[in-house]
Protein backbone atom coordinates (compact mmCIF):
# COMPACT_ATOMS: atom_id res chain seq x y z
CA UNK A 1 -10.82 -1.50 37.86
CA UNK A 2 -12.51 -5.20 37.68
CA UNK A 3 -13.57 -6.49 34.75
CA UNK A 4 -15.42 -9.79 34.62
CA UNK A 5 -14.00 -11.47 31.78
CA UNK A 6 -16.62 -12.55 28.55
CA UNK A 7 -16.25 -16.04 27.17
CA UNK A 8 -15.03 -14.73 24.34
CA UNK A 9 -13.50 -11.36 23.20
CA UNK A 10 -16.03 -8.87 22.15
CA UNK A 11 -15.97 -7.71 18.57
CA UNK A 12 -15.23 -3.78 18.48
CA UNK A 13 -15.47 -1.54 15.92
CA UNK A 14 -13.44 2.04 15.38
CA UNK A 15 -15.78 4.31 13.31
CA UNK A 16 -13.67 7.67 12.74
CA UNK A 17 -13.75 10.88 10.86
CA UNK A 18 -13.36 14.34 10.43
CA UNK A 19 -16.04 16.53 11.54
CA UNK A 20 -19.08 16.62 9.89
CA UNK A 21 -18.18 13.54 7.88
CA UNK A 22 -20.92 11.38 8.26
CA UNK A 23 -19.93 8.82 11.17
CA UNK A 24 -22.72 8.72 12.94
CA UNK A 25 -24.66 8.30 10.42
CA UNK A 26 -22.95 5.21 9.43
CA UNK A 27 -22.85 4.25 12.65
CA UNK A 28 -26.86 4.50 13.11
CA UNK A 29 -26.84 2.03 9.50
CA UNK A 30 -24.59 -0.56 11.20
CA UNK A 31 -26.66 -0.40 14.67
CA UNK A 32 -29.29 -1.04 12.58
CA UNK A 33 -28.16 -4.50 11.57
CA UNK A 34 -28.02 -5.73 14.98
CA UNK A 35 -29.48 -9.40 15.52
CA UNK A 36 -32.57 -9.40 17.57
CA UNK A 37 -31.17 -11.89 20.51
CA UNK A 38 -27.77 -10.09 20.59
CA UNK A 39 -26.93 -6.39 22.52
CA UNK A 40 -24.28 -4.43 21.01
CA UNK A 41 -23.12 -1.44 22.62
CA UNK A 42 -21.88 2.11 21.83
CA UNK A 43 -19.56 4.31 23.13
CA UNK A 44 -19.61 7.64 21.80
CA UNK A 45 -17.26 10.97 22.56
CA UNK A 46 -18.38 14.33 22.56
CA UNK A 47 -15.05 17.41 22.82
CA UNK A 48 -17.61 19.68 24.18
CA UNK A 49 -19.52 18.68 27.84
CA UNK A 50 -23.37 18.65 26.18
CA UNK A 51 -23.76 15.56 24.34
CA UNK A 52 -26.44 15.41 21.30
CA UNK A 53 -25.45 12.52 19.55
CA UNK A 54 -26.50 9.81 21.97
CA UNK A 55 -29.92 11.35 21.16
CA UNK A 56 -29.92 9.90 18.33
CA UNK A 57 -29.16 6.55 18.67
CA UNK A 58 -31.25 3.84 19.08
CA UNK A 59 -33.03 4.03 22.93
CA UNK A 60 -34.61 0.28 23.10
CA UNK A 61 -33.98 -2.81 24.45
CA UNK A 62 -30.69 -4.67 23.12
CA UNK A 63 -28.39 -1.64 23.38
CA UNK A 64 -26.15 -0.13 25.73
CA UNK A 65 -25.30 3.59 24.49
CA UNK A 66 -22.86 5.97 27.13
CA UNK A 67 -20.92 9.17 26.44
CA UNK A 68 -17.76 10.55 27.33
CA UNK A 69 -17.93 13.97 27.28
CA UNK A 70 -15.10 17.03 27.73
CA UNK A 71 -11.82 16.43 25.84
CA UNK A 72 -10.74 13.69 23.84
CA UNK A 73 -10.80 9.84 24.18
CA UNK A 74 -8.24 9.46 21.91
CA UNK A 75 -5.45 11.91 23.31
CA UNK A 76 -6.43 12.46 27.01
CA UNK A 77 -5.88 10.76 29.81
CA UNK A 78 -6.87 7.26 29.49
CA UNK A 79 -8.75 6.61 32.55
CA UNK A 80 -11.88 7.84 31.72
CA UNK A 81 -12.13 5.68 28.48
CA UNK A 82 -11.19 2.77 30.54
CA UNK A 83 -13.85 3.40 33.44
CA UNK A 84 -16.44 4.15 30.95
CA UNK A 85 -15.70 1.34 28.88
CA UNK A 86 -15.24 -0.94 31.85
CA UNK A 87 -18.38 -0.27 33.21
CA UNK A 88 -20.31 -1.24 29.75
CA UNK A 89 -18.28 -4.27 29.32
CA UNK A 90 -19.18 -5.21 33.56
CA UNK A 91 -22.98 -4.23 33.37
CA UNK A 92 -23.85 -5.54 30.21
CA UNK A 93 -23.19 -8.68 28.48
CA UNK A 94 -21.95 -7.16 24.75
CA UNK A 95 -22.38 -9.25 21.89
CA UNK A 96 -20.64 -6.24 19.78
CA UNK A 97 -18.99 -2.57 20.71
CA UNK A 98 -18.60 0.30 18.80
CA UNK A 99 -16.84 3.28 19.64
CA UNK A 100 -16.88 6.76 17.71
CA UNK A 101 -14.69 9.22 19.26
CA UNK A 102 -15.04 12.93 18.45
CA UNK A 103 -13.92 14.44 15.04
CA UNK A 104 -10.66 16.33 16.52
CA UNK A 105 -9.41 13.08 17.72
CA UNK A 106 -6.57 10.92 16.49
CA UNK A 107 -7.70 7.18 15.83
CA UNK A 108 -4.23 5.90 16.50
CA UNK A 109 -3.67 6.84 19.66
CA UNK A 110 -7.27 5.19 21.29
CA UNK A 111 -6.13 1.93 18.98
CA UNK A 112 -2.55 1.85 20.54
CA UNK A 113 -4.66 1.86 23.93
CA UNK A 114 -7.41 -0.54 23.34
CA UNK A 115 -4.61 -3.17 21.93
CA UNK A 116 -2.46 -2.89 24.90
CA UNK A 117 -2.41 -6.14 26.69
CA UNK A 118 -5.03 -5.54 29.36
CA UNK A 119 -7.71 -5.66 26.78
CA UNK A 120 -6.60 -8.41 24.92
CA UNK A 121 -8.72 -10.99 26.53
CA UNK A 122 -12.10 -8.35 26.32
CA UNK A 123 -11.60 -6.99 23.21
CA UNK A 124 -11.44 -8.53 19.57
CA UNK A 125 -10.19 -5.53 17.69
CA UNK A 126 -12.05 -5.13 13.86
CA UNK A 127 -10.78 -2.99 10.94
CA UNK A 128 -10.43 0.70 12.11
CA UNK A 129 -12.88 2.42 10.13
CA UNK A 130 -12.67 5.94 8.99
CA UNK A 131 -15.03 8.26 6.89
CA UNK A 132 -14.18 11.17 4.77
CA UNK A 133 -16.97 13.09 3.18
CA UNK A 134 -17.06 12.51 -0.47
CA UNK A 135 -18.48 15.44 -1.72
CA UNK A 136 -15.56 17.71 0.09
CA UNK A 137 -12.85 15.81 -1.69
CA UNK A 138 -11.39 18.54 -4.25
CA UNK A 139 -11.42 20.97 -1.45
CA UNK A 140 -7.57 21.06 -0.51
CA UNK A 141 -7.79 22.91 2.19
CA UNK A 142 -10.17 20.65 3.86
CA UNK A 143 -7.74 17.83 2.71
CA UNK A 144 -4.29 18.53 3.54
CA UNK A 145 -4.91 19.14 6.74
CA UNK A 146 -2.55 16.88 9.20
CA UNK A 147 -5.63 15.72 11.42
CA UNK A 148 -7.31 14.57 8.48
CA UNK A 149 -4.58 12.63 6.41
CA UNK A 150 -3.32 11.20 10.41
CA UNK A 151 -7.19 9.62 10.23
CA UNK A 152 -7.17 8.69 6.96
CA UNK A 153 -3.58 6.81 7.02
CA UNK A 154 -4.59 4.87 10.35
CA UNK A 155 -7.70 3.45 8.82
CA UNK A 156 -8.02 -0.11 6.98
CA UNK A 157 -11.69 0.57 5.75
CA UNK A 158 -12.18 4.17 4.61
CA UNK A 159 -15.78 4.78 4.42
CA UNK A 160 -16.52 7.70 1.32
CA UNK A 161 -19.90 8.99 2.77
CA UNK A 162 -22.15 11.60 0.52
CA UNK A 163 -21.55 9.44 -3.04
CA UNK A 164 -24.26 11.16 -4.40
CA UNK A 165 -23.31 14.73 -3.84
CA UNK A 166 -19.94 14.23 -5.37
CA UNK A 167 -18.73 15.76 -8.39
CA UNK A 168 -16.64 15.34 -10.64
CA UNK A 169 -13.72 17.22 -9.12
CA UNK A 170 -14.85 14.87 -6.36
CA UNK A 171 -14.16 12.04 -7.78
CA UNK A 172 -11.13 12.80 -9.58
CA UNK A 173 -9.82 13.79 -6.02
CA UNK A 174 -10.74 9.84 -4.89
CA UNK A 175 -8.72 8.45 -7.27
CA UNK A 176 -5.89 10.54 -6.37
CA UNK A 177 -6.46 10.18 -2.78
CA UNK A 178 -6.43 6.13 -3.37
CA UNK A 179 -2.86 6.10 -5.44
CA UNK A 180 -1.57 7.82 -2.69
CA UNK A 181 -2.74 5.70 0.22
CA UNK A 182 -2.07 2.41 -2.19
CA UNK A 183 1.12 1.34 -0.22
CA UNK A 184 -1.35 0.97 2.81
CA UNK A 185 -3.57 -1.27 0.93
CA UNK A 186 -7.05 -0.05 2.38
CA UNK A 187 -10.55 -1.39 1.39
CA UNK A 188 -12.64 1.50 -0.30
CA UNK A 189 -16.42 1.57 0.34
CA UNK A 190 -18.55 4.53 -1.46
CA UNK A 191 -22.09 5.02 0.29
CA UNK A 192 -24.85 7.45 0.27
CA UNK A 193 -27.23 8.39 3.68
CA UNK A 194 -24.39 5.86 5.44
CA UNK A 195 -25.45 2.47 4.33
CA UNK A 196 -22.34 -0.28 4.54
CA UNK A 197 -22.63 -3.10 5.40
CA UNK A 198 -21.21 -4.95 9.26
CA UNK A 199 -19.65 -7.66 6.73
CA UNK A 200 -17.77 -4.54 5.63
CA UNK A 201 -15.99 -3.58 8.18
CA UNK A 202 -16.15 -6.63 10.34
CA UNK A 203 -12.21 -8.33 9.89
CA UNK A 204 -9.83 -8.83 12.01
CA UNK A 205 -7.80 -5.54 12.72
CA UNK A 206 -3.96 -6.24 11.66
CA UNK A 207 -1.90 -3.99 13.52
CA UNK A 208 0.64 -1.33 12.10
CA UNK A 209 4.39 -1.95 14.73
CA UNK A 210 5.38 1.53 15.26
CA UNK A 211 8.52 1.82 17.45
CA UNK A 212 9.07 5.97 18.38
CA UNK A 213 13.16 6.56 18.85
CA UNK A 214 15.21 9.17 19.34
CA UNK A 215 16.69 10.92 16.78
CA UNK A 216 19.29 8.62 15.01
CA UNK A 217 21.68 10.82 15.77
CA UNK A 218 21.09 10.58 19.43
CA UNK A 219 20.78 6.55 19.26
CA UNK A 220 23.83 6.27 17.34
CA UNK A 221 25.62 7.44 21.12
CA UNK A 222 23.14 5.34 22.95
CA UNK A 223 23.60 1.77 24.40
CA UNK A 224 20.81 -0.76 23.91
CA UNK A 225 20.47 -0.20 27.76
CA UNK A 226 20.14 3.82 27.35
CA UNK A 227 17.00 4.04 25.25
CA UNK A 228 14.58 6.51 26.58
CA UNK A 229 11.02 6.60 26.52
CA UNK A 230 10.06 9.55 24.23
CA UNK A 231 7.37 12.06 25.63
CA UNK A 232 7.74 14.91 23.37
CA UNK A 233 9.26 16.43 20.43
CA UNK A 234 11.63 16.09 18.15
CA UNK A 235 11.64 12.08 17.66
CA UNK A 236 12.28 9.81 14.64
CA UNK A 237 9.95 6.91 14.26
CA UNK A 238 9.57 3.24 12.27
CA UNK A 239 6.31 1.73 11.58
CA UNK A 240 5.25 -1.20 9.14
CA UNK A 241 2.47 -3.14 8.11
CA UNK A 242 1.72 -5.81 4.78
CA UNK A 243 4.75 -5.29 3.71
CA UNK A 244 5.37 -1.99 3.64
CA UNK A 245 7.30 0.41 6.41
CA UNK A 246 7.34 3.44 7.19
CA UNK A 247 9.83 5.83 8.13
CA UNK A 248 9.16 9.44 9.77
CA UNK A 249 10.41 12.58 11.36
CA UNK A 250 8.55 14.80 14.07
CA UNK A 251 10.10 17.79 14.72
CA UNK A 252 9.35 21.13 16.71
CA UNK A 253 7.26 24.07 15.58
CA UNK A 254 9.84 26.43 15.78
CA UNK A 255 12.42 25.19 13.69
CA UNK A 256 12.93 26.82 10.48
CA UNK A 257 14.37 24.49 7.47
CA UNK A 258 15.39 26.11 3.88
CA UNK A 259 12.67 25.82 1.71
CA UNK A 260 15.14 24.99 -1.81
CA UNK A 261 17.28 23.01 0.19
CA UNK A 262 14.59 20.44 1.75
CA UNK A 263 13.57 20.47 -1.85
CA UNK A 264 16.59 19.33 -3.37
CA UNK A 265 17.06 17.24 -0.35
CA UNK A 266 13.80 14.56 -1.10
CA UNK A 267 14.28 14.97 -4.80
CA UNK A 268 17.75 13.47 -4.39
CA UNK A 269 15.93 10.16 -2.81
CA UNK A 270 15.94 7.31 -4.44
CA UNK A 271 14.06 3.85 -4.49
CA UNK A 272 10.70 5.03 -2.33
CA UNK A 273 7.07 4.84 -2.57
CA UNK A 274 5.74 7.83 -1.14
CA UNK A 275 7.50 11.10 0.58
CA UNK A 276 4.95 13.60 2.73
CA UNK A 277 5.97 16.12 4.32
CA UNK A 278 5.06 19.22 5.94
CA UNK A 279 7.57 22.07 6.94
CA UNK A 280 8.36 25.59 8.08
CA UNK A 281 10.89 27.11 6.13
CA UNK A 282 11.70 30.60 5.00
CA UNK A 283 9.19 30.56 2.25
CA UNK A 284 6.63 29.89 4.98
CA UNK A 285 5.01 26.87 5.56
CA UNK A 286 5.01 24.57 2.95
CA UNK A 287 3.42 20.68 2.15
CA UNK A 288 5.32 17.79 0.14
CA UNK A 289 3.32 15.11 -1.56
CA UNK A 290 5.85 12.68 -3.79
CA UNK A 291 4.91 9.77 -5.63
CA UNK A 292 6.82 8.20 -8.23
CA UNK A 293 4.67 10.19 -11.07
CA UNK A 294 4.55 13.29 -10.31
CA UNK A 295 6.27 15.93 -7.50
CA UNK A 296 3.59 18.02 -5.49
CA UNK A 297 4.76 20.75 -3.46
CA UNK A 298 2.76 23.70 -2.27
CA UNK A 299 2.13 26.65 0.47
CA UNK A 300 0.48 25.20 3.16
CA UNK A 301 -1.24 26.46 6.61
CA UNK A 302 0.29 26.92 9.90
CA UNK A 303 1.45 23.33 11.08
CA UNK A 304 1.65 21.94 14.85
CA UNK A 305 5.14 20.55 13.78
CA UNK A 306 7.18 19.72 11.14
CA UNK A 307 6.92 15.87 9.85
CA UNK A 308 8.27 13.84 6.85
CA UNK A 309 7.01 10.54 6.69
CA UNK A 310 8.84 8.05 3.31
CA UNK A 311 6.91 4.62 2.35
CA UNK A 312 9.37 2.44 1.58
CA UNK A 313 9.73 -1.42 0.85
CA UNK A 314 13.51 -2.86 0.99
CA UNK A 315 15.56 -2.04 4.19
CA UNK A 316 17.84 1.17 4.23
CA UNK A 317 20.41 3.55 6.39
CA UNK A 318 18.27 6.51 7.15
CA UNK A 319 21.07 8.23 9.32
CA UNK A 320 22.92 10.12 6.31
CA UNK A 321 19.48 11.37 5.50
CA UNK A 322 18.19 12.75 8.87
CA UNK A 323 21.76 14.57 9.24
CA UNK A 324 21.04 16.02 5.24
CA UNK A 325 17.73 17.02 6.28
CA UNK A 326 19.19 18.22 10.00
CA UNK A 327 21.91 20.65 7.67
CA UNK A 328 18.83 22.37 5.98
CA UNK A 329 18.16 24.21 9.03
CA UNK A 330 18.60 27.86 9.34
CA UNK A 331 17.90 27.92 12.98
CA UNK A 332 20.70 26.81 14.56
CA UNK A 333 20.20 28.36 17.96
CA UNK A 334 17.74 25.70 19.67
């Protein structure tokens, strides 16, 4: 692929969210704000191979609009996100970009791609934006689902569409939802019919350093030559950003952990600022939500994996507590 390079990087724009949320209706607000000498440019994903929303935005003169249908920008192959975007970057000169990539899709994983270094001289990353639908908030089920809190923790503007539908279990929910997210320091917007403004959501993106290891147990064995690239499940993993890090567990399906003994296990921690986790233990699945107030734990549905993810500030030796957490298995056979 050839791109002809722009004089300057291009300004683009993440706009995220679970489905049904309310992104392209925010999007259609924001599109709406364009300058009349400038062209700004959308690309849009659709998981299914009939596309509807590019229907709906704006047909004239001063914006370039293309879909990528079938599967997911975000998790698939990269090479048809890079042709498509390629070719809008090559056959039009963009003032602005915007992507939205379908509900189902992970945020994270298209921003770790559009920040690797081949874009760096095309692209000016902006604050990932995602939006949650306000007036669903004090549903839990819709809540605690894994795709939902991945989007919601990989934003830096979280967009609350539908402010005047929500209650007030809805808005009791928001405030609970923001004291948990606080360690990631994320600018709140409320709208109704998707009106924000680009000022909004137009800073510079500051990027989260996640490093994905091998178990610690592994790397304690390991040379610094040895490190291998991890593909799959189970891996241990170290992210930060403003201050804060970040330090998490992925682990397979199958595994089955003792429900009172990962219990005791996290309530033993000391000197963090969040604990999540979900797990499947022999109480059946079950969801972890810690802050320093108050200990949530609950049943939960059917995960993809088991995960633990602990917010914490000052620097610490998380070896001792991946073996603890390794002991509460009860399926020793894998």
């Amino acid at each position: 692929m050839k791109l002809i390079a722009p004089i300057k990087a291009i300004p683009i724009h993440i706009i995220s969210g679970f489905l049904g949320a309310g992104k392209t209706t925010v999007l259609q607000h924001l599109l709406s704000q364009k300058p009349e000498h400038e062209i700004w440019a959308v690309l849009m994903n659709e998981f299914g191979q009939i596309g509807i929303d590019q229907q709906l935005m704006p047909q004239s003169n001063g914006f370039a609009i293309q879909e990528l249908l079938g599967g997911c920008l975000c998790c698939s192959s990269q090479l048809p996100m890079q042709i498509a975007l390629s070719r809008l970057i090559s056959e039009n000169k963009i003032d602005r970009l915007f992507i939205e990539p379908t509900g189902l899709g992970h945020p994270a994983q298209l921003l770790e791609q559009l920040t690797e270094p081949h874009w760096l001289q095309h692209l000016s990353m902006r604050s990932l934006v995602t939006v949650i639908d306000g007036s669903r908030l004090h549903d839990s089920d819709w809540s605690q689902q894994n795709l939902y809190q991945d989007q919601l923790k990989a934003a830096q503007v979280v967009v609350i569409s539908h402010q005047d539908k929500m209650t007030d279990g809805d808005i009791f929910a928001l405030e609970t939802l923001k004291k948990e997210y606080e360690a990631y320091q994320q600018k709140w917007i409320l709208t109704s019919q998707g009106k924000i403004s680009i000022l909004d959501i137009d800073q510079i993106y500051i990027g989260t350093k996640r490093l994905i290891q091998p178990l610690l147990k592994i790397q304690k064995n390991l040379t610094a030559n040895e490190q291998p690239v991890i593909k799959q499940l189970p891996y241990h993993y170290v992210e930060s950003a403003q201050g804060y890090s970040v330090a998490g567990w992925k682990l397979p399906k199958s595994w089955t952990f003792n429900f009172y003994d990962v219990l005791d296990l996290l309530c033993e921690q000391k000197d963090w600022l969040r604990i999540k986790a979900v797990f499947n233990t022999n109480e059946g699945w079950k969801s972890f939500n810690f802050n320093p107030n108050q200990f949530n734990y609950q049943t939960a549905q059917e995960g993809i994996d088991n995960r633990i993810e602990i917010i914490y500030q000052n620097e610490r030796e998380w070896l001792n507590f991946e073996e603890q957490l390794f002991q509460c298995r009860i399926d020793l056979s894998e």
